[in-house]
Structure formats: structure tokens, C-alpha cells
PDB file of N, CA and C in Angstrom:
ATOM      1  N   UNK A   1      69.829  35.880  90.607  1.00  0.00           N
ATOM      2  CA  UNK A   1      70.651  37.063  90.833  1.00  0.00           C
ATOM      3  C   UNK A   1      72.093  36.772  90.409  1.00  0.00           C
ATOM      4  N   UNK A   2      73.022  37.814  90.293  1.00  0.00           N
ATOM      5  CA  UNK A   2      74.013  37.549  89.509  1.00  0.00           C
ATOM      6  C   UNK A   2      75.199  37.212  90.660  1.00  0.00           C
ATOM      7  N   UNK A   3      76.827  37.047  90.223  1.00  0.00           N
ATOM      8  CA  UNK A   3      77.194  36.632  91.310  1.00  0.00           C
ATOM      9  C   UNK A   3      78.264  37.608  90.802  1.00  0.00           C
ATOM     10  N   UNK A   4      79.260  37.935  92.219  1.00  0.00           N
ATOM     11  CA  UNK A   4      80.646  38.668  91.341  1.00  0.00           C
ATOM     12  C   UNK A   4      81.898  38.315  92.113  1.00  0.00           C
ATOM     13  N   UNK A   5      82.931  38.392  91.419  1.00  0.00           N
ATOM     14  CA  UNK A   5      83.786  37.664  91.991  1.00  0.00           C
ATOM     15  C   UNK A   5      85.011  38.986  92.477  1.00  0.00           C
ATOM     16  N   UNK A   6      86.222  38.778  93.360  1.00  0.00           N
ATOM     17  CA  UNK A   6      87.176  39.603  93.478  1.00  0.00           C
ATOM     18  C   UNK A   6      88.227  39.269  92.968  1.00  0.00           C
ATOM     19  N   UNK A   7      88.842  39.787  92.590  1.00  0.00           N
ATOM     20  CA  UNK A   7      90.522  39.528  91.997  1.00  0.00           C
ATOM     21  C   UNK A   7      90.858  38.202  92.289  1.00  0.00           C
ATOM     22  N   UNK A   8      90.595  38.484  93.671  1.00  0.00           N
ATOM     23  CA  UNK A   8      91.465  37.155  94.613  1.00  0.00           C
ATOM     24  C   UNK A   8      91.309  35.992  94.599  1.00  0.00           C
ATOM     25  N   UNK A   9      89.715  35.717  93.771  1.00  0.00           N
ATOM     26  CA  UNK A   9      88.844  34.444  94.039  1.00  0.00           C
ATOM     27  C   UNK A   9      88.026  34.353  94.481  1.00  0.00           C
ATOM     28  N   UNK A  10      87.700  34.762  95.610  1.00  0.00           N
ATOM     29  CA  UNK A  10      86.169  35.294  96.271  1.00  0.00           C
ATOM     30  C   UNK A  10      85.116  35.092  95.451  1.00  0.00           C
ATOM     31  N   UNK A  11      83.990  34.728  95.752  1.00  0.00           N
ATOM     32  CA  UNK A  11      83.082  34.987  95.293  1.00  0.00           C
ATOM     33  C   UNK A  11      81.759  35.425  95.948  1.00  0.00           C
ATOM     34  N   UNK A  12      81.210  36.612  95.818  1.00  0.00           N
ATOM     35  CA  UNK A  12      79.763  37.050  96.876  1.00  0.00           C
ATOM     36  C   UNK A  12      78.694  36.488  96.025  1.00  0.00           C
ATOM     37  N   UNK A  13      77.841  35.441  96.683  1.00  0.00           N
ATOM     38  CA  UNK A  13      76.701  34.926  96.486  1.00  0.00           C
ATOM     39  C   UNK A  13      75.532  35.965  97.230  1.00  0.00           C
ATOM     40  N   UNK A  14      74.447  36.147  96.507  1.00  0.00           N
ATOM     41  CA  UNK A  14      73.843  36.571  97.782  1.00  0.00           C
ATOM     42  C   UNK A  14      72.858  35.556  97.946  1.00  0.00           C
ATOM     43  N   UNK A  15      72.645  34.674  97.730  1.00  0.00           N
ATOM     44  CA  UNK A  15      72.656  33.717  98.329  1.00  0.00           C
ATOM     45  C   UNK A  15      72.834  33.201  99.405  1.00  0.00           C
ATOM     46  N   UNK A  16      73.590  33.449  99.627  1.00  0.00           N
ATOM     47  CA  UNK A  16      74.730  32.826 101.008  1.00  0.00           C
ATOM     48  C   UNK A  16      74.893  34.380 101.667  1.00  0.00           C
ATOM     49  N   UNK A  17      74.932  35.220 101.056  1.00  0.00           N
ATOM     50  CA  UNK A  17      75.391  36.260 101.728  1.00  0.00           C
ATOM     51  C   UNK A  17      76.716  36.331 102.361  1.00  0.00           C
ATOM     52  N   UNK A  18      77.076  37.309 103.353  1.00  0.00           N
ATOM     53  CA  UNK A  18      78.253  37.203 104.027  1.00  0.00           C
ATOM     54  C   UNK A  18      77.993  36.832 106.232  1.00  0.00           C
ATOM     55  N   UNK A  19      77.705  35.597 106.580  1.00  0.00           N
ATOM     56  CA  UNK A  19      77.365  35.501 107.349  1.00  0.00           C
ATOM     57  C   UNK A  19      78.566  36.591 108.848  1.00  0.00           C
ATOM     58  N   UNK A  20      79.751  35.883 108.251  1.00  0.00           N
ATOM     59  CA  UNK A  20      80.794  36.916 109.157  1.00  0.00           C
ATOM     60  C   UNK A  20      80.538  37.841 109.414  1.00  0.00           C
ATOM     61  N   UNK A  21      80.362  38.554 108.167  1.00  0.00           N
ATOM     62  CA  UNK A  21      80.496  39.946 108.567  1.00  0.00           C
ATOM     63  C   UNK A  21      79.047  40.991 108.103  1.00  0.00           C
ATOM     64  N   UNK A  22      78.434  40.081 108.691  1.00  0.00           N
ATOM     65  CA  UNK A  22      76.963  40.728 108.834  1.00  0.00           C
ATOM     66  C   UNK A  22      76.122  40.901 107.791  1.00  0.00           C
ATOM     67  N   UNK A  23      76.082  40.231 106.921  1.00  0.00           N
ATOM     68  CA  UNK A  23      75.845  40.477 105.750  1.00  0.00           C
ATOM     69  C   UNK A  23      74.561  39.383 105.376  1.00  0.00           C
ATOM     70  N   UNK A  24      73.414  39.314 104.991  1.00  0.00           N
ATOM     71  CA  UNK A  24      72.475  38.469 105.269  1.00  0.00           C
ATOM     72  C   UNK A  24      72.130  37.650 104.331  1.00  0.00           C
ATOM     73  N   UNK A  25      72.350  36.435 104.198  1.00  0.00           N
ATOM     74  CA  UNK A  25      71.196  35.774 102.770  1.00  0.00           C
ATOM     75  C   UNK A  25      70.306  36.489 102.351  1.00  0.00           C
ATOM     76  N   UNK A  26      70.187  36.411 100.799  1.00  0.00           N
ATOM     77  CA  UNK A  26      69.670  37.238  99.909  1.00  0.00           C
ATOM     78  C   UNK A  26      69.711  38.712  99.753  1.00  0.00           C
ATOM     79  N   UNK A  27      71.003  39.291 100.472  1.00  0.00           N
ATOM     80  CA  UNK A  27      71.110  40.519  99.823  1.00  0.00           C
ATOM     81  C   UNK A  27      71.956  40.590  98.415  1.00  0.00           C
ATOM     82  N   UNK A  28      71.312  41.641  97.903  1.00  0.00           N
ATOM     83  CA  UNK A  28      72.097  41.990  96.395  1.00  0.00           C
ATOM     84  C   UNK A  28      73.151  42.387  96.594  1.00  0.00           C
ATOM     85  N   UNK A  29      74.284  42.123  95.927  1.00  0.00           N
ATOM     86  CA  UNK A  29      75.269  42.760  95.679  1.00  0.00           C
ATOM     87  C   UNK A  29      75.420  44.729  95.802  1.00  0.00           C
ATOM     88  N   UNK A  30      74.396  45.062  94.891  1.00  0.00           N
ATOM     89  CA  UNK A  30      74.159  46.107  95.332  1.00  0.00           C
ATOM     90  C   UNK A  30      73.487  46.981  96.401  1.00  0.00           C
ATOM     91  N   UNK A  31      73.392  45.992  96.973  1.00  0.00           N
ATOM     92  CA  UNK A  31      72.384  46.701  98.679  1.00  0.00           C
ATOM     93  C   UNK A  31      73.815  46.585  99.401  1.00  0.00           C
ATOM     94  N   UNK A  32      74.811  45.706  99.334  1.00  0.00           N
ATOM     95  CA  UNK A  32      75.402  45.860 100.203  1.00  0.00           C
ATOM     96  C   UNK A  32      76.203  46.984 101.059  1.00  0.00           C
ATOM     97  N   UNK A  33      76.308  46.747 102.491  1.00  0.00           N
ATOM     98  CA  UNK A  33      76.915  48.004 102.818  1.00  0.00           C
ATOM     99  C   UNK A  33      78.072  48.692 102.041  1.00  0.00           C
ATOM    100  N   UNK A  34      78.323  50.063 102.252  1.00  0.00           N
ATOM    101  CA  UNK A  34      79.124  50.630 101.618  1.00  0.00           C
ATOM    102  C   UNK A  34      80.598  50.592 102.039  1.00  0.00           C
ATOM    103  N   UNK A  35      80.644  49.930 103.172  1.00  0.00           N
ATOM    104  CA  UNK A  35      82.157  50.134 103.718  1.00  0.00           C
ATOM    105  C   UNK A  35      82.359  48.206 103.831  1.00  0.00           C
ATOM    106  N   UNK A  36      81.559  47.236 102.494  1.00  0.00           N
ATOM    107  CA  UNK A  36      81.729  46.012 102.886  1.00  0.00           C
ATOM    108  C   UNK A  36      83.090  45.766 102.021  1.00  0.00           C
ATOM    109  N   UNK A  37      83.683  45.003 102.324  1.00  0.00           N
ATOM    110  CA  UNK A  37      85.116  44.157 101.418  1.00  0.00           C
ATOM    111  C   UNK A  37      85.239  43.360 101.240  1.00  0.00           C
ATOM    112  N   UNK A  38      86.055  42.429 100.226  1.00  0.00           N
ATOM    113  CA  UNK A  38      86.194  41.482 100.891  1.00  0.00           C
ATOM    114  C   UNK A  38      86.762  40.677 101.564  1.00  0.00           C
ATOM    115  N   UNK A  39      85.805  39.446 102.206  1.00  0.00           N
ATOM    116  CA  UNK A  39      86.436  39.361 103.562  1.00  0.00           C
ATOM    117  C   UNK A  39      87.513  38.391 103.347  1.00  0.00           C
ATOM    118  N   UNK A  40      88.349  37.829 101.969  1.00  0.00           N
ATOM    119  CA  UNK A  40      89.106  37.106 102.145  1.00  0.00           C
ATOM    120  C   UNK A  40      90.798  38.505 101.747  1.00  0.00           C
ATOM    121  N   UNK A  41      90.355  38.974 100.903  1.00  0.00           N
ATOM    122  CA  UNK A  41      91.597  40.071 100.799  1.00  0.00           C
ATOM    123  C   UNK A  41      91.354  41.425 101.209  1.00  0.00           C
ATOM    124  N   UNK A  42      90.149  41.881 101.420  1.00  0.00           N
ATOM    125  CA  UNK A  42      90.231  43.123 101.552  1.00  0.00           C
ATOM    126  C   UNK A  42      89.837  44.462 100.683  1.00  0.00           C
ATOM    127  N   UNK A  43      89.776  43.881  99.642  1.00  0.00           N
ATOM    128  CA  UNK A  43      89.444  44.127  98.337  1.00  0.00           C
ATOM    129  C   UNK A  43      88.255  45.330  98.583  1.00  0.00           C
ATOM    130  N   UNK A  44      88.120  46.038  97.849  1.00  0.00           N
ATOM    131  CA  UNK A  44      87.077  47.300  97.726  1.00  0.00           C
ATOM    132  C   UNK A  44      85.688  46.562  96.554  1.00  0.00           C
ATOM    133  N   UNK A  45      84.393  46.948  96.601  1.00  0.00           N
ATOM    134  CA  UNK A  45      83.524  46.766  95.875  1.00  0.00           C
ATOM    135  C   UNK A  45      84.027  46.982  94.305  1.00  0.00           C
ATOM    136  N   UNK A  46      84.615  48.183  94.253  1.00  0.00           N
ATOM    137  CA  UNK A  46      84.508  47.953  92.932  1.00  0.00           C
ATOM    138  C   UNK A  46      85.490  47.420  91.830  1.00  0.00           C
ATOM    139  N   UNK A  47      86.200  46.750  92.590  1.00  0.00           N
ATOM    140  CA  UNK A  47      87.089  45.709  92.241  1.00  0.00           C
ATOM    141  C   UNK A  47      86.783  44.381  91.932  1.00  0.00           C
ATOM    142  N   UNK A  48      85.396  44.008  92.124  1.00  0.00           N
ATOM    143  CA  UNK A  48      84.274  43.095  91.963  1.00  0.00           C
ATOM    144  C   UNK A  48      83.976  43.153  90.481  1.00  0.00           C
ATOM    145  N   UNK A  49      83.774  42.022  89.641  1.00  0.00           N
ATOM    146  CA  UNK A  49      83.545  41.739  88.692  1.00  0.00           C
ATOM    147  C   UNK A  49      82.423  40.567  88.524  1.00  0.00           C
ATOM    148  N   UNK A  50      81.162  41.052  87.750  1.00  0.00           N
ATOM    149  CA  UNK A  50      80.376  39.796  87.444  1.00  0.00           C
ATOM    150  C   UNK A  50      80.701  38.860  86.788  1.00  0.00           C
ATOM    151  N   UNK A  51      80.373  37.655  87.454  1.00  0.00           N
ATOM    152  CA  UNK A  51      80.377  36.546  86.593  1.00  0.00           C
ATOM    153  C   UNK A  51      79.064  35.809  86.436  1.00  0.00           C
TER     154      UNK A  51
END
């Protein structure tokens, strides 16, 4: 699965998922909830870029 990163550096694995903030190993990027950010800036989804 692919990975994407935020402006800031971040990077969402889903893999790893987002354990904090509820977010589960092996979800896709695109399953994720709609009100998720990220959790190091705040950042909106579609400010997310694949890498």
C-alpha cells in the first residue's frame, strides 16, 4: 500500500496506522476518517501527498 506524507514531515503508514488517535493498523489512507489530521501539525487530508 502506498504511503503519504504532510507538508510537515509526517508520514501515514497504514501500516502502523494512527494508534493515538484511533486509527487502526492496516487502514488505507483512503478509509480514513473524514475529520482525521494530522496528528503532528494539524494538517487537512488533502494536503497529503504520496510518496
Amino acid at each position: 500500500m502506498k504511503k503519504y506524507e504532510c507538508p510537515c514531515g509526517y508520514v501515514y503508514d497504514h501500516a502502523e496506522g494512527d494508534h493515538e488517535n484511533g486509527v487502526a493498523p492496516g487502514t488505507a489512507f483512503e478509509d480514513l476518517p473524514k475529520d482525521w489530521v494530522c496528528p503532528l501539525c494539524g494538517a487537512e487530508q488533502e494536503n497529503f501527498e504520496e510518496v
